[in-house]
Protein backbone atom coordinates (compact mmCIF):
# COMPACT_ATOMS: atom_id res chain seq x y z
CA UNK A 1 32.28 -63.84 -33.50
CA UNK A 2 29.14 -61.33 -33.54
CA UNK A 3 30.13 -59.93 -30.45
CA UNK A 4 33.89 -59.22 -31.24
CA UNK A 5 32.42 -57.82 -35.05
CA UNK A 6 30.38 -55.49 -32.81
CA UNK A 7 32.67 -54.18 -30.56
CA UNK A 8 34.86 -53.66 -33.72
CA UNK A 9 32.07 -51.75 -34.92
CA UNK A 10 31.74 -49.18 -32.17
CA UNK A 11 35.82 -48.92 -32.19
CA UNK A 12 35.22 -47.65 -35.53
CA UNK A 13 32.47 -45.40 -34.57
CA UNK A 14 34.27 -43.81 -32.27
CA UNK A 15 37.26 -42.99 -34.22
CA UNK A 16 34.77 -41.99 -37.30
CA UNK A 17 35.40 -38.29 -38.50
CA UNK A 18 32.08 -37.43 -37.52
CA UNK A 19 32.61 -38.38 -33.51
CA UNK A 20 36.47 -36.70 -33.57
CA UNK A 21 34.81 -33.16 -34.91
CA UNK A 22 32.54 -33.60 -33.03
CA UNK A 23 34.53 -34.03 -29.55
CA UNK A 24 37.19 -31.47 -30.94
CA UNK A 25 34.16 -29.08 -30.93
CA UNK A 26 33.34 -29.84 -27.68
CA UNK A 27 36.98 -29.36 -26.67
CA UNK A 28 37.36 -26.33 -27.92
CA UNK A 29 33.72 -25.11 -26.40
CA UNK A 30 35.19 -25.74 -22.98
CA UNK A 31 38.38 -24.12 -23.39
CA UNK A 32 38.25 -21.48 -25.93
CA UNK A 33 35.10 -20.15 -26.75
CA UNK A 34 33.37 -19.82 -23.17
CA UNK A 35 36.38 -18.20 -21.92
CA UNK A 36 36.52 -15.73 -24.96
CA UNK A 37 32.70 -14.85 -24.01
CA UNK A 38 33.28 -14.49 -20.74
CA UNK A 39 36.13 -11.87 -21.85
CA UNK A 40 34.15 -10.23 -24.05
CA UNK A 41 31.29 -10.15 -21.67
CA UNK A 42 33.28 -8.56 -19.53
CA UNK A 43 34.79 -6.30 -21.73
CA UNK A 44 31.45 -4.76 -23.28
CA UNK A 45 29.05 -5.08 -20.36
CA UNK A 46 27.66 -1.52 -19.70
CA UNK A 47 28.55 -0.34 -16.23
CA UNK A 48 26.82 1.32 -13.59
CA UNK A 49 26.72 5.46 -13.32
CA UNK A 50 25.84 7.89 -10.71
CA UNK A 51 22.48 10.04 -11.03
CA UNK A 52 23.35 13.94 -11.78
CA UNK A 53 21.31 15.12 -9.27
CA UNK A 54 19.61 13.14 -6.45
CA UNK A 55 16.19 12.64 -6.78
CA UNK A 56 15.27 14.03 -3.64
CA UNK A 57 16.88 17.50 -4.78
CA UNK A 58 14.07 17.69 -7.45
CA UNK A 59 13.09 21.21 -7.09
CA UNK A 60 8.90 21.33 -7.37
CA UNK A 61 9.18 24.95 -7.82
CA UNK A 62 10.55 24.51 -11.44
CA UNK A 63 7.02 22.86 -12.35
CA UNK A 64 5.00 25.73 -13.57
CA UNK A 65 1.10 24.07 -13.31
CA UNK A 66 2.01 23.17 -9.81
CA UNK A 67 2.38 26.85 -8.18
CA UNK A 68 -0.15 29.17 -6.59
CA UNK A 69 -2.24 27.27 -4.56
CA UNK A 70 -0.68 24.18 -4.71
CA UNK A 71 1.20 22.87 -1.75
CA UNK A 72 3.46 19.78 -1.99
CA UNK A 73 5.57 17.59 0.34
CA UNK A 74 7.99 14.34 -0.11
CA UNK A 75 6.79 11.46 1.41
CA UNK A 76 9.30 9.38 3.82
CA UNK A 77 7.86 6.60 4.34
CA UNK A 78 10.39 3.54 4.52
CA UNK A 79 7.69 1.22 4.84
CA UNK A 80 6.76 2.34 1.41
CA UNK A 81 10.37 1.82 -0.70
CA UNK A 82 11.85 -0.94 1.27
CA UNK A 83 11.55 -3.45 -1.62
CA UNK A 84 12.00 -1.24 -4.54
CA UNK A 85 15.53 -2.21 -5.04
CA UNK A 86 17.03 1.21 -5.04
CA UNK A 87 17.72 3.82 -2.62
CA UNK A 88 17.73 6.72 -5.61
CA UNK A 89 14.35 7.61 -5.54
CA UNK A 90 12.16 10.28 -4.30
CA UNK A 91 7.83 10.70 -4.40
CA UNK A 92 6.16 14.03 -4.31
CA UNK A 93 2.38 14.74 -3.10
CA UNK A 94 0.66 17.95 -4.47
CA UNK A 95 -2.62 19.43 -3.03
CA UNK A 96 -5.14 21.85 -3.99
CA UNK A 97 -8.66 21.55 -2.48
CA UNK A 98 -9.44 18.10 -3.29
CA UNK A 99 -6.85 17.18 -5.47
CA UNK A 100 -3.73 14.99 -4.94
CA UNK A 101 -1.55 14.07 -7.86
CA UNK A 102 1.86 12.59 -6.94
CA UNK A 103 5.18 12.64 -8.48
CA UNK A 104 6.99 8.64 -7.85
CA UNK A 105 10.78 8.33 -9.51
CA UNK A 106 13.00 5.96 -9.35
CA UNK A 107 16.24 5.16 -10.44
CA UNK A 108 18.47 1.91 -11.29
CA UNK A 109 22.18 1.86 -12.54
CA UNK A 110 23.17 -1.64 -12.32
CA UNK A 111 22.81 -3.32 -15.05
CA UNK A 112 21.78 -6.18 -13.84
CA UNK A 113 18.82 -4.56 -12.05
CA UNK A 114 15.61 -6.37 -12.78
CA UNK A 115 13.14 -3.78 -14.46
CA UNK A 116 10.87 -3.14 -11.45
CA UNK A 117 7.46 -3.54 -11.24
CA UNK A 118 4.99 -1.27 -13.41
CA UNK A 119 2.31 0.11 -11.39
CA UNK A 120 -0.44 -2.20 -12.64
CA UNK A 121 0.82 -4.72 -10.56
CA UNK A 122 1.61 -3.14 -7.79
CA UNK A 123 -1.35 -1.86 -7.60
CA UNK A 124 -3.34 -5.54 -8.00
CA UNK A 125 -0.66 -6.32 -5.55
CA UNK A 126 -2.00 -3.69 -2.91
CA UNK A 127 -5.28 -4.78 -3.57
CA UNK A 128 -7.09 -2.05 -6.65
CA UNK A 129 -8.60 -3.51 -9.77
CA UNK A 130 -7.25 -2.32 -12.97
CA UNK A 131 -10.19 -1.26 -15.44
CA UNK A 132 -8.07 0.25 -18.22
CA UNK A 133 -4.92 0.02 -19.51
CA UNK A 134 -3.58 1.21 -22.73
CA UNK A 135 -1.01 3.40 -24.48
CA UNK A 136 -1.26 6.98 -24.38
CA UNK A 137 1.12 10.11 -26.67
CA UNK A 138 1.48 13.00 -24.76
CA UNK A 139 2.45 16.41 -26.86
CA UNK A 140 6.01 17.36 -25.01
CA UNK A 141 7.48 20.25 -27.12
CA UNK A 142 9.38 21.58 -24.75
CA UNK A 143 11.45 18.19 -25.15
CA UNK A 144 11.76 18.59 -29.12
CA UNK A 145 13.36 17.74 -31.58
CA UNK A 146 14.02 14.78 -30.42
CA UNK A 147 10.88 13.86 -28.30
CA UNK A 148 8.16 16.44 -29.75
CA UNK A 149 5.41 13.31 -28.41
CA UNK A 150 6.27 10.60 -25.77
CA UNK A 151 4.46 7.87 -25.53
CA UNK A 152 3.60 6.74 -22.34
CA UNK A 153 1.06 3.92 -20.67
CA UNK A 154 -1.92 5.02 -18.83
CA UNK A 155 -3.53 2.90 -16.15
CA UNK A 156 -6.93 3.53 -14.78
CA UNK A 157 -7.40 1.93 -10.97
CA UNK A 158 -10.45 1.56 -8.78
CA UNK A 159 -10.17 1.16 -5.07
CA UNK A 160 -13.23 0.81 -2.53
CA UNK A 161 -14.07 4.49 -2.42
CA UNK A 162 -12.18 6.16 -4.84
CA UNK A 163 -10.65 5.80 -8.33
CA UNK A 164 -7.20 6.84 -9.33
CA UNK A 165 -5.23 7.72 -12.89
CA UNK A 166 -1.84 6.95 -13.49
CA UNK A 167 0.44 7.59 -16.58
CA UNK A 168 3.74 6.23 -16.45
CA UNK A 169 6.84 5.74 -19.03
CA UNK A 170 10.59 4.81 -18.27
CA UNK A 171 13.83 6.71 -19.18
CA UNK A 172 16.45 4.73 -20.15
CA UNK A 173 19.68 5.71 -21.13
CA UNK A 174 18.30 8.98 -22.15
CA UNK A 175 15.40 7.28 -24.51
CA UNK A 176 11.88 7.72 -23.52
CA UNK A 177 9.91 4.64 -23.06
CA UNK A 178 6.52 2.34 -22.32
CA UNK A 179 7.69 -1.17 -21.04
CA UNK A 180 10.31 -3.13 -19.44
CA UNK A 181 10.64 -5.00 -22.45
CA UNK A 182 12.11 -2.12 -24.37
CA UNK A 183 14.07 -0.88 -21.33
CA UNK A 184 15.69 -4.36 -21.41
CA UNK A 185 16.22 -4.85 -24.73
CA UNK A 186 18.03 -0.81 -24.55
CA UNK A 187 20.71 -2.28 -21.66
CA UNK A 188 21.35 -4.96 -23.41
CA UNK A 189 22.06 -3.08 -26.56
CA UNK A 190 25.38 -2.15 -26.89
CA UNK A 191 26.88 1.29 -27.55
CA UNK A 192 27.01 3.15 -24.41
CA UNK A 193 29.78 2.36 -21.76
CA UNK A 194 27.47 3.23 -18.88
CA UNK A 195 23.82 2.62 -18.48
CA UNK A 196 20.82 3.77 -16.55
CA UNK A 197 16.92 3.86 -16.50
CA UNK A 198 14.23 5.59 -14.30
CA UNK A 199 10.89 5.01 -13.89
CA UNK A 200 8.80 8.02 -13.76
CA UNK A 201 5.20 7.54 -12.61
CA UNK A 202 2.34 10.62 -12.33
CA UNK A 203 -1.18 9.92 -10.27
CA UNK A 204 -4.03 11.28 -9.51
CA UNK A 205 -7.37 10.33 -8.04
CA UNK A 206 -10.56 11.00 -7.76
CA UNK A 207 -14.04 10.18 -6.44
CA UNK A 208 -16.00 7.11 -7.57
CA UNK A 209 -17.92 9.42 -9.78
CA UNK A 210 -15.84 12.24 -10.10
CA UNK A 211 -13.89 13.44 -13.36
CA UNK A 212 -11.56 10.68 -14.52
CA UNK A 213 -10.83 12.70 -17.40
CA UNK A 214 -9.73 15.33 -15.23
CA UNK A 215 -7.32 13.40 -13.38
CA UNK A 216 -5.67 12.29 -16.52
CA UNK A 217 -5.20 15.51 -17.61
CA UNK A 218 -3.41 16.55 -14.19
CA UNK A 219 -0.98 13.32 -14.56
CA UNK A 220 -0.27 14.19 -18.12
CA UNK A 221 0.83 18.04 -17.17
CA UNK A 222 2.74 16.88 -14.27
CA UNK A 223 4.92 13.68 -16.07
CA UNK A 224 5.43 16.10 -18.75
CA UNK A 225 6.64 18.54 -16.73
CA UNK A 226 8.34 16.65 -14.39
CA UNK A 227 10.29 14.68 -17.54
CA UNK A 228 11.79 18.02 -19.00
CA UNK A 229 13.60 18.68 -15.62
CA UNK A 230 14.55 14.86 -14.86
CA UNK A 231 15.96 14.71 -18.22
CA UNK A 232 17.97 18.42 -17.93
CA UNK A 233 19.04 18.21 -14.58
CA UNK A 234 19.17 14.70 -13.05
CA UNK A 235 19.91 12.05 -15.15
CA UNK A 236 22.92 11.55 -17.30
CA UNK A 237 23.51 13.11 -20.61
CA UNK A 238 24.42 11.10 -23.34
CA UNK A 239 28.53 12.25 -23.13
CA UNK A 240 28.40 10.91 -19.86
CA UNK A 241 27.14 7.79 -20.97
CA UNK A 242 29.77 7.24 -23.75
CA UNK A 243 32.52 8.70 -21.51
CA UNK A 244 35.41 5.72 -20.99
């Protein structure tokens, strides 16, 4: 008798209101709601667009503080980009006495690219220790009103026999940026039909005890400089990005 009252029991259980919502919510999970995401996932995801200008096209002789008796060349190293995910990207060595900044851009338009790797740990990775790391504002009029300051992260490295500066900030979708966090959280974002982002990354080193402060100074002149053309003649404007 106790074992035919409890199999009445869960009968009634399972035909309670709570259970039949409950299953009709599961129901409709399965084939109404993941379907409609999927559709509108589809529909709104942000799709990939084509740089302006390549990369390697940059033109070194629009960067005023790098003229004279500065000589530059592109490095083509395959060994050096096979793993960087992209095949838009180009990196620019300038030299004056002892001095050698470099110019290192890259750029993604998938957008499911993974944000790459910021140079602190690539750099750990190739075997320098980090000694500083913070966020830096660099003065950029030329790109006012809308970016009359961009901030930016600055990285100080030591290696066996030298040290080395580098200031680096990301361009996505035309916004000006310090982390991968806010690149991802810009692609995800929706608004534009299209999206992109660039890295763009400035160095410059110098002895053990030479002027760091220097070399900061050169990496700030040359990502500022190097951001007003990137931004003007390379990477796509914001009608381009909103284009359907």
């Amino acid at each position: 008798m106790d074992e035919d009252k409890n199999i009445i029991g869960a009968i009634r259980s399972l035909l309670s209101f709570r259970f039949l919502l409950s299953a009709l919510i599961l129901v409709l999970a399965a084939n109404v709601l993941r379907p409609g995401m999927q559709t509108l996932n589809k529909r709104y995801m942000k799709k990939p667009i084509a740089i302006r200008r390549p990369l390697k096209e940059f033109d070194v002789s629009r960067l005023p503080s790098f003229q004279n008796d500065w000589t530059s060349s592109v490095v083509q190293s395959h060994d050096l980009f096979e793993d960087i995910g992209t095949d838009e990207y180009t990196m620019i060595v300038f030299k004056k006495e002892f001095q050698q900044p470099a110019l290192y851009v890259t750029y993604y338009s998938n957008p499911k690219d993974k944000v790459p790797h910021t140079p602190d740990v690539c750099h750990r990775q190739s075997g320098a220790v980090v000694r500083e790391m913070r966020n830096i504002k660099l003065d950029t009029p030329e790109l006012a009103p809308e970016y009359p300051q961009v901030q930016a992260r600055l990285v100080i490295l030591q290696r066996s026999d030298y040290g080395q500066a580098v200031i680096y900030c990301f361009c996505v979708e035309g916004k000006l940026r310090y982390s991968r966090e806010q690149v991802r959280w810009i692609i995800g974002k929706p608004g534009n039909h299209y999206t992109y982002f660039s890295k763009i990354e400035a160095t410059s080193d110098y002895p053990i005890h030479g002027d760091e402060g220097e070399a900061i100074e050169t990496c700030k002149t040359l990502l500022r400089e190097a951001l007003l053309i990137l931004l003007a003649e390379h990477f796509p404007d914001k009608k381009q990005l909103k284009a359907r």
